[in-house]
C-alpha atoms as a PDB file:
ATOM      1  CA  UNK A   1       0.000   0.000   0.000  1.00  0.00           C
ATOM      2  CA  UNK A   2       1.287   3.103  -1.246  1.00  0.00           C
ATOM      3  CA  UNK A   3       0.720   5.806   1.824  1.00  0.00           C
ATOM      4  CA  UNK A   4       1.659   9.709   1.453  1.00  0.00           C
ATOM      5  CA  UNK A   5       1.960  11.675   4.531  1.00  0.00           C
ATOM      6  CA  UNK A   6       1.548  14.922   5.493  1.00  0.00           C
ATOM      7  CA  UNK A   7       1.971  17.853   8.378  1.00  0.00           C
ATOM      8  CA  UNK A   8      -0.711  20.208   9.125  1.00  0.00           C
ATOM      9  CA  UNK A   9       0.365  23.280  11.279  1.00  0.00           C
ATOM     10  CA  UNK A  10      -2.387  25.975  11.151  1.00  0.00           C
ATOM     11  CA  UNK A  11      -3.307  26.620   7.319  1.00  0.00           C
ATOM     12  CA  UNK A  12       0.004  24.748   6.347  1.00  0.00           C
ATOM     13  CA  UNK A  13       0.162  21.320   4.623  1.00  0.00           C
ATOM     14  CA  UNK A  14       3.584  19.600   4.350  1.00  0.00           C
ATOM     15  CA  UNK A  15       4.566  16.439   2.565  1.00  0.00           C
ATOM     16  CA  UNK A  16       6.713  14.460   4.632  1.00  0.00           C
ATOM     17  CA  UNK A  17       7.115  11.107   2.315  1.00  0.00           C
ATOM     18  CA  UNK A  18       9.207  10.323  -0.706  1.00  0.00           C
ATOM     19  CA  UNK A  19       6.672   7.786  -1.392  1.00  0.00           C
ATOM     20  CA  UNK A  20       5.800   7.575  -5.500  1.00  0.00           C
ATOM     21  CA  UNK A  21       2.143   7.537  -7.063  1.00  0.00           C
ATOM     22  CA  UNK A  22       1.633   5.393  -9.952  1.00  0.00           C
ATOM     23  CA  UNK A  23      -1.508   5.961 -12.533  1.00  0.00           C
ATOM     24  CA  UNK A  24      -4.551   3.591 -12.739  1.00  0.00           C
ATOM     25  CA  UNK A  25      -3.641   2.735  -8.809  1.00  0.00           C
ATOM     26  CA  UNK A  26      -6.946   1.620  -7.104  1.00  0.00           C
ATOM     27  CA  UNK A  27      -7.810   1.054  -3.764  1.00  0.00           C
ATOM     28  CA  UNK A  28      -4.085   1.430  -2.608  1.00  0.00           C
ATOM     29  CA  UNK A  29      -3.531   4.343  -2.074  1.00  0.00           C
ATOM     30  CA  UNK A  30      -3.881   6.095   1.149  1.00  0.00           C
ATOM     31  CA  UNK A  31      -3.374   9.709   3.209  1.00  0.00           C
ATOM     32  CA  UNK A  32      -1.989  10.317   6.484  1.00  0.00           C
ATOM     33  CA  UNK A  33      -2.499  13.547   8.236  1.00  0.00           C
ATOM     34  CA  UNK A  34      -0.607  14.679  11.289  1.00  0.00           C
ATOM     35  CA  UNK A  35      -2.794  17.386  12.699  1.00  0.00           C
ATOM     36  CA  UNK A  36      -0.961  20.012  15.150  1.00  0.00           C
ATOM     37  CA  UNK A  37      -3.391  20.945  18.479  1.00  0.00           C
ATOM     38  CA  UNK A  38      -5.199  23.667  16.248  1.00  0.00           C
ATOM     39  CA  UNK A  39      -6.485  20.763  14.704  1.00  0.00           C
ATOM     40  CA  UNK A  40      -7.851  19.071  17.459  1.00  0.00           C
ATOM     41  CA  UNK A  41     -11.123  20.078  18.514  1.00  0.00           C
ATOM     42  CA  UNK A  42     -12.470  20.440  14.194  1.00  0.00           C
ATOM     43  CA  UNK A  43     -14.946  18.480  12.946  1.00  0.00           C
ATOM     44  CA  UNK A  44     -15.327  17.653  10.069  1.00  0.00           C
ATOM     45  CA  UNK A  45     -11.356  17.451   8.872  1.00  0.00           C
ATOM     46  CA  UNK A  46     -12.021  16.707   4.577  1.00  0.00           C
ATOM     47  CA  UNK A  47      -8.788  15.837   2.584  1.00  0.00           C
ATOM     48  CA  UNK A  48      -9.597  17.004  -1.332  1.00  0.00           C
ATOM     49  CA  UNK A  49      -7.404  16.149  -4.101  1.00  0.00           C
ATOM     50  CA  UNK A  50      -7.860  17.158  -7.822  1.00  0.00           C
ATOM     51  CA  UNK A  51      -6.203  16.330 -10.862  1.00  0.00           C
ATOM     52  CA  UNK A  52      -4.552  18.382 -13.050  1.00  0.00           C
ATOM     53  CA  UNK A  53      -7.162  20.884 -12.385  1.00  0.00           C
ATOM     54  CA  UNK A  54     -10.237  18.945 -13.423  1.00  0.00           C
ATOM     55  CA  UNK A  55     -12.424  17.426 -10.751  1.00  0.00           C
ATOM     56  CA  UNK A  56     -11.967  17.720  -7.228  1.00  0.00           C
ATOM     57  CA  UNK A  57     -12.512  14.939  -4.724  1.00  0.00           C
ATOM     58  CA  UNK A  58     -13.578  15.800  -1.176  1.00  0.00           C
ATOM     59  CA  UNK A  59     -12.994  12.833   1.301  1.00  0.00           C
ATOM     60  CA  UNK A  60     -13.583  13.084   4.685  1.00  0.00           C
ATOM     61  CA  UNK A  61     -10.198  12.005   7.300  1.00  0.00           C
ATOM     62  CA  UNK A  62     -11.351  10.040  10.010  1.00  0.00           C
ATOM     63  CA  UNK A  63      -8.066   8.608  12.403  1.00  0.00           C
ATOM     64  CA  UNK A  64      -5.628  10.972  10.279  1.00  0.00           C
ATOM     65  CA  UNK A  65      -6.056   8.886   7.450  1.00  0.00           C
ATOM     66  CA  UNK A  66      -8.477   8.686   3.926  1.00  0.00           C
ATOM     67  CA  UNK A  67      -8.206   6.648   1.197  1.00  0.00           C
ATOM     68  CA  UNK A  68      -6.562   8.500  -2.213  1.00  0.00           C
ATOM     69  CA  UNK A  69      -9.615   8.645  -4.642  1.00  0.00           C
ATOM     70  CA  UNK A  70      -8.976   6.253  -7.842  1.00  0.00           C
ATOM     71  CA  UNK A  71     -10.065   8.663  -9.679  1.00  0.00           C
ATOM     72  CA  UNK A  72      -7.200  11.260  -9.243  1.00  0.00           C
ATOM     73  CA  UNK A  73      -4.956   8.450 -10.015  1.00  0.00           C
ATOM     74  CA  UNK A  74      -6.378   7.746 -13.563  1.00  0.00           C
ATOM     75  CA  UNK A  75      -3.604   8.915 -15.940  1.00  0.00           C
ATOM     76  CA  UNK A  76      -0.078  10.570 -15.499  1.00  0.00           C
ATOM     77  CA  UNK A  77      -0.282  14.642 -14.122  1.00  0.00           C
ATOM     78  CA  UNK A  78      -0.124  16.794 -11.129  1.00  0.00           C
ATOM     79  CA  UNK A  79      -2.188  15.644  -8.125  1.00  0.00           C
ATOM     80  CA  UNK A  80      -2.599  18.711  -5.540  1.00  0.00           C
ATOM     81  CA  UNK A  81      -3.584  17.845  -2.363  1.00  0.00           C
ATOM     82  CA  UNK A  82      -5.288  20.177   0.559  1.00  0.00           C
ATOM     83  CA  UNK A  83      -7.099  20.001   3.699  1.00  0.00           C
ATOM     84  CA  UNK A  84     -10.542  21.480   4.784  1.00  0.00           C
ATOM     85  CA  UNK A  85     -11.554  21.763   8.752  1.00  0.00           C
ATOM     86  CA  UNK A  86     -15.108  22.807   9.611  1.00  0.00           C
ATOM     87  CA  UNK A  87     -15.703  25.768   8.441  1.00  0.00           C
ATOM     88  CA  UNK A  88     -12.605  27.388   9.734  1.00  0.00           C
ATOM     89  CA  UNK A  89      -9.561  26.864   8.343  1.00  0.00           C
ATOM     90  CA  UNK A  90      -8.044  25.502   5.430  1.00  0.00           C
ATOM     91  CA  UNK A  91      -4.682  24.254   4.289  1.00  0.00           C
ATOM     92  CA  UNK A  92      -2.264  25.821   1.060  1.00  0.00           C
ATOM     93  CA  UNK A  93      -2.428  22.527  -1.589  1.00  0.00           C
ATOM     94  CA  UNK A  94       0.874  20.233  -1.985  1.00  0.00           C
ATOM     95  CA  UNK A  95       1.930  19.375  -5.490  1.00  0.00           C
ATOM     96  CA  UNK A  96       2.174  15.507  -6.051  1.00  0.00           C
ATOM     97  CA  UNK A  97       3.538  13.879  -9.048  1.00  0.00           C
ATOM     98  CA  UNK A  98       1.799  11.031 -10.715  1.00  0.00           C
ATOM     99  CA  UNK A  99       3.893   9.288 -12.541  1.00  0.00           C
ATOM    100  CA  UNK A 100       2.908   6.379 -16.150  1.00  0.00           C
ATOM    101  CA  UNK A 101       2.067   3.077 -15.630  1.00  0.00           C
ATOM    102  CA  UNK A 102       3.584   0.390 -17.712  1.00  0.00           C
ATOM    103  CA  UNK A 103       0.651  -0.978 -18.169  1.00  0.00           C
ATOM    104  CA  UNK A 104      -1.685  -0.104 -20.743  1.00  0.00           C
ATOM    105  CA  UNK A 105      -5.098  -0.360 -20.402  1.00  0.00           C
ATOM    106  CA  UNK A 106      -6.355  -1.688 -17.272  1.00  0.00           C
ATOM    107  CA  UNK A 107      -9.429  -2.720 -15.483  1.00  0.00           C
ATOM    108  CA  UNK A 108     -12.626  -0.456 -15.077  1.00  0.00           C
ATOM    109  CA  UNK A 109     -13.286   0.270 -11.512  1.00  0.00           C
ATOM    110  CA  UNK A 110     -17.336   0.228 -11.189  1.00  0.00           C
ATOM    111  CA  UNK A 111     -17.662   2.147  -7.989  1.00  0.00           C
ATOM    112  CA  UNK A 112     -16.482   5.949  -7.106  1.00  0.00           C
ATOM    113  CA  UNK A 113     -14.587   6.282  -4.313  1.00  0.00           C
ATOM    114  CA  UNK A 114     -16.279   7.280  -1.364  1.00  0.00           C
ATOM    115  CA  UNK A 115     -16.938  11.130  -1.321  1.00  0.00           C
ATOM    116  CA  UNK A 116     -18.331  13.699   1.239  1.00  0.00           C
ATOM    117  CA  UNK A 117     -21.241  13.945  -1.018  1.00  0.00           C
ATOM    118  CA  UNK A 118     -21.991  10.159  -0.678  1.00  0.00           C
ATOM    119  CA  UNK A 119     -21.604  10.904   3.182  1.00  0.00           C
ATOM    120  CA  UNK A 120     -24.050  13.566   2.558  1.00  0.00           C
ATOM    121  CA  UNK A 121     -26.618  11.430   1.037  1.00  0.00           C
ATOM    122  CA  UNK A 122     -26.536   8.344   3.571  1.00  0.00           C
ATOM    123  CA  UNK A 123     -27.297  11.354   6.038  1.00  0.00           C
ATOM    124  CA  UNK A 124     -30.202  12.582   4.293  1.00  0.00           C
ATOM    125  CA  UNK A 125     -31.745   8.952   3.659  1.00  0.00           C
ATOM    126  CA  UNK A 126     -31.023   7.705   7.351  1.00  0.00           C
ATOM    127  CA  UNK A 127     -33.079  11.313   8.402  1.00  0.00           C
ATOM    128  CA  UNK A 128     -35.759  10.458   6.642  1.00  0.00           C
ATOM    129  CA  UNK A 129     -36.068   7.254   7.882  1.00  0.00           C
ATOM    130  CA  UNK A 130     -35.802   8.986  11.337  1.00  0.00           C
ATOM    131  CA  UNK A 131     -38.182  11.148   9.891  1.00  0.00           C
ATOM    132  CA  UNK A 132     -40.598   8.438   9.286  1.00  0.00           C
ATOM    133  CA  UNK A 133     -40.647   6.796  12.572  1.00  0.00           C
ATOM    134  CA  UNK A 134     -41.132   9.814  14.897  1.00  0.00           C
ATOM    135  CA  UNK A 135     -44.295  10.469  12.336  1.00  0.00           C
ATOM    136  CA  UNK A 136     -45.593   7.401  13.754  1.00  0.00           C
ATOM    137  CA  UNK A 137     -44.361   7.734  16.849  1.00  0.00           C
ATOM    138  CA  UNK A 138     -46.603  10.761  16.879  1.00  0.00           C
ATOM    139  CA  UNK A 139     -49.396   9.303  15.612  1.00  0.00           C
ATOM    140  CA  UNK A 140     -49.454   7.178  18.379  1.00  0.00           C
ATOM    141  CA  UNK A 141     -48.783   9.660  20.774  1.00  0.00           C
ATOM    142  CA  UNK A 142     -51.674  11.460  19.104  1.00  0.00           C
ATOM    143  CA  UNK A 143     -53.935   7.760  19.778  1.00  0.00           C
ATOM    144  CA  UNK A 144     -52.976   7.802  23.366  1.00  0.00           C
ATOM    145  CA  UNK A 145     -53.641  11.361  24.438  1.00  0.00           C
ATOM    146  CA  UNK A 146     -57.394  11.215  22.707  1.00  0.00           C
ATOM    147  CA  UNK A 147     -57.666   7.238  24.426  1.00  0.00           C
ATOM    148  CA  UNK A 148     -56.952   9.455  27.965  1.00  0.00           C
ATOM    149  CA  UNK A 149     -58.899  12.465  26.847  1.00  0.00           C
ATOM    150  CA  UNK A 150     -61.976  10.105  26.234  1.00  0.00           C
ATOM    151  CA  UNK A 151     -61.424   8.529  29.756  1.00  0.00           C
ATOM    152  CA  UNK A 152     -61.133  11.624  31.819  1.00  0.00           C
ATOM    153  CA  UNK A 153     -64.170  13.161  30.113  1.00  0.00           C
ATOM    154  CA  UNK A 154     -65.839   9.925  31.092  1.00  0.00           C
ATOM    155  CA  UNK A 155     -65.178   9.740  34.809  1.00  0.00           C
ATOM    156  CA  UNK A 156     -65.389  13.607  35.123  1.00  0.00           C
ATOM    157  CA  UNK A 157     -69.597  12.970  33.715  1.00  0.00           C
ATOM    158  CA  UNK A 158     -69.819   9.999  36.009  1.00  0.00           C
ATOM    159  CA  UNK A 159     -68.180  12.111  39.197  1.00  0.00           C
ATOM    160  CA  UNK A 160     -71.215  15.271  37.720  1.00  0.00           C
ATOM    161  CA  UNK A 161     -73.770  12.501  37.433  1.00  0.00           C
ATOM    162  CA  UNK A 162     -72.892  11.291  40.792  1.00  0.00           C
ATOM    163  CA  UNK A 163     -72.552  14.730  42.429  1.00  0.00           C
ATOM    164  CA  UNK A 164     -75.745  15.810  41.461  1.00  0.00           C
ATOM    165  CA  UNK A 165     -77.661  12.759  42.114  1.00  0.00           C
ATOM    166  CA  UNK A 166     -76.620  13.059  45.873  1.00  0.00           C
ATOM    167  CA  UNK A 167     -77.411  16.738  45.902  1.00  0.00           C
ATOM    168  CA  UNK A 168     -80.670  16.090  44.746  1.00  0.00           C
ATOM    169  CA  UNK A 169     -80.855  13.783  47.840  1.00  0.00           C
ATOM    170  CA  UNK A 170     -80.027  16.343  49.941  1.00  0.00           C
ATOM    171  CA  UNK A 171     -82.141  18.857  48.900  1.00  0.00           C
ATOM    172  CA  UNK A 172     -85.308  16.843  48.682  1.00  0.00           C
ATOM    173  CA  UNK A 173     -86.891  16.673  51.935  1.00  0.00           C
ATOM    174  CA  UNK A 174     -90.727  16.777  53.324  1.00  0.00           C
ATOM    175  CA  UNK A 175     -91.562  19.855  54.806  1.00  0.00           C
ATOM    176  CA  UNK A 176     -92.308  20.055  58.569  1.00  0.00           C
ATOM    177  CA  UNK A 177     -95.031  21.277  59.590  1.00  0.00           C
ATOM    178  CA  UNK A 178     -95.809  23.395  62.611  1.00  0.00           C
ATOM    179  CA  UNK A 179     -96.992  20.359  65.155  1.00  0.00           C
ATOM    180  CA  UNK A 180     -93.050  19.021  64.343  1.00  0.00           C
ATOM    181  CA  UNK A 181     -91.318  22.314  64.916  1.00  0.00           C
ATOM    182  CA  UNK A 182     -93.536  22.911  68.175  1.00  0.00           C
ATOM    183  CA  UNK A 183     -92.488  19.319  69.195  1.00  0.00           C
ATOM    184  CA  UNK A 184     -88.680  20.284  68.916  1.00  0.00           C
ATOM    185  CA  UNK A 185     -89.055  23.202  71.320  1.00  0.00           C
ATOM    186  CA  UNK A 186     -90.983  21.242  74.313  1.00  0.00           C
END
């Protein structure tokens, strides 16, 4: 396994590897980042590398390290290298030589190297999943409170019934009559 590394001090990126990059080089290819204490408390760190100024490649660095996109390997030319952290500071880009295979032609790789973007778009599919089961969690929380609402309207008219049923009790009575309240006094 090929692996370049590199110093990061503030905004600076250093190569420190003598290490050579071949063209058509697939999934062997790696970066190592040694990130000074300015470094330490960023997320997310993103290594991007573009080719001979064509397409750029974000990947993100997780442990100091990221695989080299196959991509930026595809073909002799100038590989520049730089890193991203947050949204706060960024790194000059390192010049990297990729030097001809002696092989011509080669296989077809059939899947992209992994990319913030893809990152980005797991992220989006797991929210909506998330997304899906607090909408039924919240229809269910919906079910219970009317299933409790029903129940304390229920007892609170049983508790009225009951209240005025023994009020009514109360406040029926016979009259007394005059012999009674004579009979009280005696």
């Amino acid at each position: 396994m090929t692996v370049l590394t590199f110093k990061v001090k503030g905004g600076n990126l250093i190569r420190t590897d003598m290490n050579r990059l071949v063209s058509y080089t697939r999934n062997n290819a790696v970066a190592k980042f040694e990130l000074n204490e300015e470094w330490a408390s960023i997320s997310p760190v993103v290594a991007q590398f573009r080719k001979n100024d064509e397409c750029c490649y974000d990947v993100f660095v997780e442990n100091c390290m990221c695989a080299i996109p196959w991509e930026v390997l595809e073909g002799k030319g100038t590989l520049y290298v730089s890193v991203m952290g947050g949204d706060l500071i960024t790194t000059n880009s390192v010049n990297i030589s990729v030097i001809d295979t002696g092989i011509i032609g080669g296989l077809i790789p059939t899947t992209a190297s992994p990319s913030v973007y893809k990152y980005i778009v797991e992220m989006a599919e797991k929210i909506q999943a998330d997304y899906g089961e607090m909408e039924e969690f919240v229809k269910n929380i919906d079910s219970f409170v009317e299933e409790c609402t029903n129940k304390v309207n229920d007892v609170t008219q049983k508790g009225i019934e009951a209240v005025e049923e023994k009020a009514e009790e109360l406040i029926t009575f016979e009259p007394i009559t005059e012999e009674e309240i004579d009979g009280m006094f005696k």
